[in-house]
Protein backbone atom coordinates (compact mmCIF):
# COMPACT_ATOMS: atom_id res chain seq x y z
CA UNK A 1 106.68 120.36 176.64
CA UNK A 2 105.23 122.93 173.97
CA UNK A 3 108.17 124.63 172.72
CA UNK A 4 108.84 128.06 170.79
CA UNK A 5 112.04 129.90 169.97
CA UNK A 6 112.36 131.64 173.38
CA UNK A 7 111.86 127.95 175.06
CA UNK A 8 114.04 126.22 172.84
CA UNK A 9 116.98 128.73 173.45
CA UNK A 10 116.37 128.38 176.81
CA UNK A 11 116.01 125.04 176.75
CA UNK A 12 119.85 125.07 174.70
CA UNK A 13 121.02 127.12 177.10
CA UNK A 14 120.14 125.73 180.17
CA UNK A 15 121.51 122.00 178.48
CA UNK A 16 124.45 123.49 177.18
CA UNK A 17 125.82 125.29 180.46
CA UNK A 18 124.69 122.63 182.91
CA UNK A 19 125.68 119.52 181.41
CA UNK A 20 128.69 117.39 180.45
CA UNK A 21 131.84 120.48 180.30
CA UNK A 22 131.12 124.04 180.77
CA UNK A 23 130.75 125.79 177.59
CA UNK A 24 133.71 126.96 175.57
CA UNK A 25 133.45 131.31 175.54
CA UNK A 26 132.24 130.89 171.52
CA UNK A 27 129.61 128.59 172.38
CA UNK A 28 128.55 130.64 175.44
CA UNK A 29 128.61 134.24 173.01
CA UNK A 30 126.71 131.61 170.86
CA UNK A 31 124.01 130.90 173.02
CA UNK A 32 123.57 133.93 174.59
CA UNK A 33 123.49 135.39 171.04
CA UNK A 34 120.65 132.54 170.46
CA UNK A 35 118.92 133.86 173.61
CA UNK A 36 118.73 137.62 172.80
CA UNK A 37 117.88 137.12 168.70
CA UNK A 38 114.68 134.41 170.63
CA UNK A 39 113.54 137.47 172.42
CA UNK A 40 113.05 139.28 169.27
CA UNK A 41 111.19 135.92 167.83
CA UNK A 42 108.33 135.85 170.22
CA UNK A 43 105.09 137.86 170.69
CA UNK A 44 104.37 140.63 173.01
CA UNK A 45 100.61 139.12 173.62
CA UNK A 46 99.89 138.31 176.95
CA UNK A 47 99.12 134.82 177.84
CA UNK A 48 96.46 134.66 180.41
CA UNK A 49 97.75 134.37 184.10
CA UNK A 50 99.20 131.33 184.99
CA UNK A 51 97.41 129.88 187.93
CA UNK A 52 100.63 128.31 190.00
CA UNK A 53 104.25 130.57 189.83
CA UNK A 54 107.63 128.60 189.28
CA UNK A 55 108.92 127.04 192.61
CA UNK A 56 111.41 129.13 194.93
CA UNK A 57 115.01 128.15 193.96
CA UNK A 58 118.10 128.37 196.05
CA UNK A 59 119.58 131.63 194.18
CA UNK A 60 122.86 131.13 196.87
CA UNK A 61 123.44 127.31 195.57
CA UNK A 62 123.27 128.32 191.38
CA UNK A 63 125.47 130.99 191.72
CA UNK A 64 128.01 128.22 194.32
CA UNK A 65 127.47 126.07 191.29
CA UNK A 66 128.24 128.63 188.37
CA UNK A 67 131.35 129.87 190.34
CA UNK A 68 132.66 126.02 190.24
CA UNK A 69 131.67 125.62 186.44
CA UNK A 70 133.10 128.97 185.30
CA UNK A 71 136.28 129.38 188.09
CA UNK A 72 138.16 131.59 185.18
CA UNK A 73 135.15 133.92 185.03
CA UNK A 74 134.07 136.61 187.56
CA UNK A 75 134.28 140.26 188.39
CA UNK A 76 134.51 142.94 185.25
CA UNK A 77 134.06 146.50 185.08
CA UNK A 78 131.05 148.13 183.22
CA UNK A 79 129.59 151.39 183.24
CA UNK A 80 126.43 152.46 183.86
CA UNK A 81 124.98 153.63 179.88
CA UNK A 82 122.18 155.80 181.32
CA UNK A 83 124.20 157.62 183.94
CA UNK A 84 125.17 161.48 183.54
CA UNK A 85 128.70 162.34 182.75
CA UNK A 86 131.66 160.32 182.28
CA UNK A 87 133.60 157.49 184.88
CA UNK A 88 130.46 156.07 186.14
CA UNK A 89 132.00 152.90 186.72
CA UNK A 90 130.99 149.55 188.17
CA UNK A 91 131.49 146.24 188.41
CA UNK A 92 129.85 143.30 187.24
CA UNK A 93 130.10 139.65 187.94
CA UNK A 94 130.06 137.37 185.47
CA UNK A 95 129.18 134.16 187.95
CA UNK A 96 126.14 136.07 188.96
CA UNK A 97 125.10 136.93 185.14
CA UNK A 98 125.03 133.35 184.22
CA UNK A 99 123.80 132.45 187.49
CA UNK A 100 120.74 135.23 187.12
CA UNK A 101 119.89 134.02 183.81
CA UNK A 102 120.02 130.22 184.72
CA UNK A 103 117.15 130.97 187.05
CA UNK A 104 115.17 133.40 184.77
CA UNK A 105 115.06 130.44 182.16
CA UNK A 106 114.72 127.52 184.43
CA UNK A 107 111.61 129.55 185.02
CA UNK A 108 110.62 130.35 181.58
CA UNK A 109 110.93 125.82 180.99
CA UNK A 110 108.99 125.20 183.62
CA UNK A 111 106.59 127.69 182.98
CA UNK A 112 106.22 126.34 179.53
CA UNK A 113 105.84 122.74 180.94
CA UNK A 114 103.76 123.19 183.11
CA UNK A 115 101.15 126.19 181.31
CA UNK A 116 102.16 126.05 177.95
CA UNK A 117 104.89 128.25 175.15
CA UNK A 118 102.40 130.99 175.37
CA UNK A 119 102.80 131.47 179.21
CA UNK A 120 106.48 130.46 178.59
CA UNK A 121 106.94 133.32 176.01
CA UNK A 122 104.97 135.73 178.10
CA UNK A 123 107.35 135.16 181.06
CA UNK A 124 110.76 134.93 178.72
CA UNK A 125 109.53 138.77 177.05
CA UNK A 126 108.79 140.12 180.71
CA UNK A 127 111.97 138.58 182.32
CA UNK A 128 113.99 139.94 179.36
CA UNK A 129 114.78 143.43 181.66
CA UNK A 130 116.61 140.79 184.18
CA UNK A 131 118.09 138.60 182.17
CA UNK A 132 118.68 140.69 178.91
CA UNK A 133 120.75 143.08 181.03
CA UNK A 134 123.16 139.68 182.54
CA UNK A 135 123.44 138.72 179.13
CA UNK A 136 124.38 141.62 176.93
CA UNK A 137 126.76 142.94 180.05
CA UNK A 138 128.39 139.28 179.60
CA UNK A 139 128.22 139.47 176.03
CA UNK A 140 130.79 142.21 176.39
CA UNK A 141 133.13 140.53 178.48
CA UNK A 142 133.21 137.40 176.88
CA UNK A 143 133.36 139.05 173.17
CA UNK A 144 136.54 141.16 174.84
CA UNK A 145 137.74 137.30 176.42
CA UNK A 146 137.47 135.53 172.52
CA UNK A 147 138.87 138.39 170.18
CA UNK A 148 141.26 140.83 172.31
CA UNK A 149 145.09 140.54 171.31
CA UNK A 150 147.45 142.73 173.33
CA UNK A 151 148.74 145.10 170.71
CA UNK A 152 152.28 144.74 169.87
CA UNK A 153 154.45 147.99 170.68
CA UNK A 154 157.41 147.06 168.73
């Protein structure tokens, strides 16, 4: 497989979530970290359209998976940055952030196995609204997860 920096975090990420145990919360900031400063590593050229698209995956069974791998993750509130006024609040799920980004970059390796890094990068960069969203809103609540304290009244 050719690789580049937005195929080998990918690649990392994909090895380091899905196999042997789940991910400690520093090595998940860590790779999620890896996969945003990648983003900023590759080109914005366009690679030439690929001529076959990444196969349809079962969205419903990654997300059954991620909620067994991750059981102590799961809904958090966020709000929306872009909204007018105050209290727009939501709420995100952490199983379906990893689980969204799991697919983006299972389709971003075998994009880059099967056309090339150049198609890979191409599809990592225009993905990056999907999966760039999942991972700096989990960024957030994991970073909140690692270094909170409850402050001490007394």
């Amino acid at each position: 497989m050719e690789e580049s920096a937005a195929v080998r975090a990918a690649d990392q990420f994909l090895k380091d979530v899905w196999t042997g145990e789940p991910p400690t919360v520093s090595r998940l900031i860590e790779l999620l970290d890896a996969l945003i400063a990648s983003y900023h590593l590759t080109t914005e050229a366009i690679a030439p359209e690929a001529t076959t698209d990444p196969p349809n995956r079962d969205w419903k069974a990654v997300y059954d998976q991620t909620a067994k791998r991750f059981p102590n993750l799961g809904l958090y509130p966020i709000a929306d940055p872009l909204a007018e006024g105050a209290g727009t609040l939501m709420m995100g799920d952490a199983i379906d952030d990893i689980a969204d980004i799991t697919s983006d970059l299972r389709d971003v390796v075998w994009v880059a196995e099967n056309h090339g890094a150049k198609c890979a990068d191409t599809h990592f960069r225009q993905l990056y609204v999907h999966w760039g969203t999942h991972a700096r809103e989990l960024l957030l609540l994991l970073h909140a997860k690692q270094t909170w304290q409850p402050f001490d009244h007394s």
